[in-house]
Protein backbone atom coordinates (compact mmCIF):
# COMPACT_ATOMS: atom_id res chain seq x y z
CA UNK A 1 94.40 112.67 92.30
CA UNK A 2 91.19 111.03 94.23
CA UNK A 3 91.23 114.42 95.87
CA UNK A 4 90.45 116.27 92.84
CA UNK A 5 88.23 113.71 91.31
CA UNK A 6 86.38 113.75 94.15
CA UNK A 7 86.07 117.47 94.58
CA UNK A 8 85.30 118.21 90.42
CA UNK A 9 82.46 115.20 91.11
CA UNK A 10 81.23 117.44 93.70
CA UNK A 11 81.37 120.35 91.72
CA UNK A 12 79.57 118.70 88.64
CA UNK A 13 76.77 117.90 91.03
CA UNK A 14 76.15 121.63 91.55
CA UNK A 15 72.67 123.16 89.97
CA UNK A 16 73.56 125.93 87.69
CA UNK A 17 70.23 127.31 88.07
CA UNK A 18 69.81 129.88 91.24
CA UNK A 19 73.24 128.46 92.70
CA UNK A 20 75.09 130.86 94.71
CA UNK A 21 78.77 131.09 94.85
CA UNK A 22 79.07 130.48 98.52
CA UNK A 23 77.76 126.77 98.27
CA UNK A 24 80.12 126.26 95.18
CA UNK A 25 82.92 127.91 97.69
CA UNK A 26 82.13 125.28 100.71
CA UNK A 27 82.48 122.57 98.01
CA UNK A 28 85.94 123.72 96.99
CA UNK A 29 86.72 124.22 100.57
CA UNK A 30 86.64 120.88 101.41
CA UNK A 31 90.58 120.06 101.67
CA UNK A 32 91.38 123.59 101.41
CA UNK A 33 94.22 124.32 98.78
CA UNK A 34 95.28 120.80 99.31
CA UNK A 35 94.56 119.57 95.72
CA UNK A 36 96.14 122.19 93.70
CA UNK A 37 98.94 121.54 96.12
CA UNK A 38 99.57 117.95 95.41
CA UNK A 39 99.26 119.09 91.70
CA UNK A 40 102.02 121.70 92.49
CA UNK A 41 103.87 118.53 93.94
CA UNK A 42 103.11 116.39 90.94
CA UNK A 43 105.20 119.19 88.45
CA UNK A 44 107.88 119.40 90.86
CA UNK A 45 108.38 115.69 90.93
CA UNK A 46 108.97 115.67 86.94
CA UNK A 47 111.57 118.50 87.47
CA UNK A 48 113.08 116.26 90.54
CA UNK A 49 113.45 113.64 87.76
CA UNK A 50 114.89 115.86 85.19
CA UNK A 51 118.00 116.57 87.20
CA UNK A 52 118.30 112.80 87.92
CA UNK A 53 118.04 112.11 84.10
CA UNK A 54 120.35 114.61 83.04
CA UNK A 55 122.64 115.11 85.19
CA UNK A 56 125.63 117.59 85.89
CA UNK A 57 128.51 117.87 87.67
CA UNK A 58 128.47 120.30 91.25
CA UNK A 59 131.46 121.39 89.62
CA UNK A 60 129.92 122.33 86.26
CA UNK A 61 126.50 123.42 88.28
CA UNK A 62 128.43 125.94 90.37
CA UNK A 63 129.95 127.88 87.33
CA UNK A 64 126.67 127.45 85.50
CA UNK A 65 124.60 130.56 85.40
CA UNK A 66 120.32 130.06 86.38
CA UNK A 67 119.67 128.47 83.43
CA UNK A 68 119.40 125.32 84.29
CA UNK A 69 116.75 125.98 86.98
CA UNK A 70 115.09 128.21 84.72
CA UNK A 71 114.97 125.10 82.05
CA UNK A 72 113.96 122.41 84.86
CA UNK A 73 111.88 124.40 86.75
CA UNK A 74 113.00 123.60 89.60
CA UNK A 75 114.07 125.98 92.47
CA UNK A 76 114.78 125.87 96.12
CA UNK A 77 112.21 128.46 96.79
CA UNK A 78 109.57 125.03 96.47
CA UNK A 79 111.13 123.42 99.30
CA UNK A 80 110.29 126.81 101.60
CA UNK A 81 106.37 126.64 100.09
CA UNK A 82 106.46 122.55 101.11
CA UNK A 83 107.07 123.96 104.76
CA UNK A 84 104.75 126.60 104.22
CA UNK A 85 102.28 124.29 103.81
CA UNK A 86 103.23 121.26 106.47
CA UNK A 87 102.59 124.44 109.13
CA UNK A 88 99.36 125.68 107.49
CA UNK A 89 97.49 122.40 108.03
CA UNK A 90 99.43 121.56 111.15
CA UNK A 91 97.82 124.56 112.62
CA UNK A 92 94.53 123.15 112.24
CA UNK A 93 95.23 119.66 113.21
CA UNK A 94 95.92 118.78 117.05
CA UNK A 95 99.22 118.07 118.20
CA UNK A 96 100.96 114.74 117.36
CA UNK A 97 101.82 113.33 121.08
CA UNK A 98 102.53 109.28 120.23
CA UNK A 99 103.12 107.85 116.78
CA UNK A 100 100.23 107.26 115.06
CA UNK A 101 98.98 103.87 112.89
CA UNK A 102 98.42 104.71 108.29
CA UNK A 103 94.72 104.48 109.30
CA UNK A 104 91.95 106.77 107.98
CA UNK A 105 90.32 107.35 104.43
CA UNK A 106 91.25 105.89 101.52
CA UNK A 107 93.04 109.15 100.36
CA UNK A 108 94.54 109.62 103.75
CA UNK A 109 96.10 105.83 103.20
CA UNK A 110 97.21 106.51 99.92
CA UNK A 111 98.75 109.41 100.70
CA UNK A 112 100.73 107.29 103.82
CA UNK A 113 101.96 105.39 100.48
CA UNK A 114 103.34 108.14 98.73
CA UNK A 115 105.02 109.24 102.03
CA UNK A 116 107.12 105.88 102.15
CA UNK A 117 107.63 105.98 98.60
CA UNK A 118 108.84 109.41 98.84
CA UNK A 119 111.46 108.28 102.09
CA UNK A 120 112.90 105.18 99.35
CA UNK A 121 113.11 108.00 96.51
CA UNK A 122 115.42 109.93 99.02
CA UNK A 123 117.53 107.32 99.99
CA UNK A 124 118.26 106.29 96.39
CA UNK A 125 119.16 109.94 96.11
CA UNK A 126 121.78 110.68 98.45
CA UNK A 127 124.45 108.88 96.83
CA UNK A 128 123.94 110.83 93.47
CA UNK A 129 123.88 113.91 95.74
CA UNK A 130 126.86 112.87 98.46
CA UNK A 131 129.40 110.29 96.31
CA UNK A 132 128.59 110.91 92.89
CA UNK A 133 127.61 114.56 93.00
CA UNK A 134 125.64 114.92 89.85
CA UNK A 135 121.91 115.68 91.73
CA UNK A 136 121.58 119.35 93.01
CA UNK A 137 121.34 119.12 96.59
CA UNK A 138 118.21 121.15 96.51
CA UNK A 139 116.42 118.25 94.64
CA UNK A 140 117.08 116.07 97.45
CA UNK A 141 116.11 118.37 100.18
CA UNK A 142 112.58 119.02 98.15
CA UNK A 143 112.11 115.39 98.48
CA UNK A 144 113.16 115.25 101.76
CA UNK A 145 110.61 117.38 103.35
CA UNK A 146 107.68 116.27 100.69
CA UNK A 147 107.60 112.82 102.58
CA UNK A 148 106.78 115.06 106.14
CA UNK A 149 104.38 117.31 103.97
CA UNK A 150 102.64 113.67 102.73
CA UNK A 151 102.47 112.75 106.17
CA UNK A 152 100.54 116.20 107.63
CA UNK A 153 98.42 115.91 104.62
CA UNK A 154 97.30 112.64 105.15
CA UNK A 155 96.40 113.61 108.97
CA UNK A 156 94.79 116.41 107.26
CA UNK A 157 92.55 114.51 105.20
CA UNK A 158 91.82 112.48 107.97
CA UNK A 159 90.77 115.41 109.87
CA UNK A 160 88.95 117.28 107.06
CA UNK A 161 86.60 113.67 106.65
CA UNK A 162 86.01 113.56 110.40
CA UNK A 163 87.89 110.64 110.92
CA UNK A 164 89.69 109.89 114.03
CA UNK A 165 93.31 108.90 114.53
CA UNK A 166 94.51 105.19 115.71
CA UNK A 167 97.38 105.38 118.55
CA UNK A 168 100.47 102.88 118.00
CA UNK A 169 100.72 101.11 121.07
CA UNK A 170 103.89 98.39 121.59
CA UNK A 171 103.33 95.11 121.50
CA UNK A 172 103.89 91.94 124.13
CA UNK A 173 104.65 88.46 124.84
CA UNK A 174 102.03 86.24 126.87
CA UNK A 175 102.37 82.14 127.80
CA UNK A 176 100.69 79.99 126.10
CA UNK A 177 99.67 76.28 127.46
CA UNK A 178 101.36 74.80 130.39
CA UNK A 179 105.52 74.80 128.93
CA UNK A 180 106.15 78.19 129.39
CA UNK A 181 105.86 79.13 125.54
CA UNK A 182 106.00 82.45 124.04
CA UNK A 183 104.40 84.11 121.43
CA UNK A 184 105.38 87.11 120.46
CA UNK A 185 101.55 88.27 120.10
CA UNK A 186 100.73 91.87 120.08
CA UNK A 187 98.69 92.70 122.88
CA UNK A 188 97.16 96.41 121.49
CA UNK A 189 94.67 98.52 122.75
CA UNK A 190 93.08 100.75 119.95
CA UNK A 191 93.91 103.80 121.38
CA UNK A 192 91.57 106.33 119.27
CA UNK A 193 92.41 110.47 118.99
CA UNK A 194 89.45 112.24 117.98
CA UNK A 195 91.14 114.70 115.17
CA UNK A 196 87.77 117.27 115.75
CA UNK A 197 86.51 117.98 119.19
């Protein structure tokens, strides 16, 4: 949602007066198709939560004709575009080589929320899908992969603001005073990752 604040804030700044279309384009451009995406994601979650608040038994759902996804919405064709776009903007991104620290823009952090968010939504899922069956197993594999697609897209951002990427690094234990005590203090070095070269 900051996304496309940000971007229609942009666009309202725009002189209509001898404008050309190709500045209006860069502006737009900015995080590629990324906010109509997450508006995409937004309908899809509602139709997620429809088969959660009405649900129906696998039994029931397998002799049921399409009209229930037609109703909801809801389709496993959205799961394939979800992947669709994880390996769009991972093809402009560098490769991933050590886990990586929820730093960046504020967008890029919020969007590390809605990824863990997203990962407590699916576990609160299986059982409806696995012991209660009542939750089409499509729902839950939509929400499975929109927690990796949160996580690209926040390394997206991240790389569409020019901001660089902050290495995990483990932590360690050092003595302190002359007893021998421990602390269990992490010793990191900020390992950065430039995202652009």
């Amino acid at each position: 949602a900051e996304l496309i604040a940000c971007q229609e804030k942009q666009q309202s700044n725009i002189p209509t007066k001898d404008s050309s279309k190709d500045d209006a384009n860069s502006i737009r451009s900015i995080y590629g198709d990324l906010p109509e995406q997450l508006l995409d994601v937004m309908s899809r979650l509602f139709d997620v939560g429809s088969h959660i608040a009405r649900p129906v038994p696998q039994n029931q759902q397998n002799n049921e004709p399409s009209g229930r996804e037609k109703t909801n919405g809801f389709h496993s064709h959205h799961t394939e575009l979800l992947e669709e776009w994880i390996d769009t903007m991972t093809d402009e991104l560098p490769e991933l080589t050590s886990f990586i620290l929820p730093t960046g823009s504020p967008s890029s952090a919020q969007l590390h929320v809605a990824r863990t968010v997203c990962r407590r939504a699916e576990r609160r899922m299986v059982p409806l899908v696995q012991d209660e069956e009542t939750v089409d197993p499509a729902a839950l594999a939509y929400v499975n992969r929109l927690s990796d697609y949160f996580f690209t897209a926040a390394r997206f951002v991240n790389f569409c603001e020019d901001r660089d990427e902050v290495q995990y690094r483990s932590g360690g234990e050092r003595e302190l005073g002359n007893k021998g005590r421990t602390d269990s203090i992490f010793l990191r070095e900020r390992v950065v990752v430039k995202l652009k070269k």
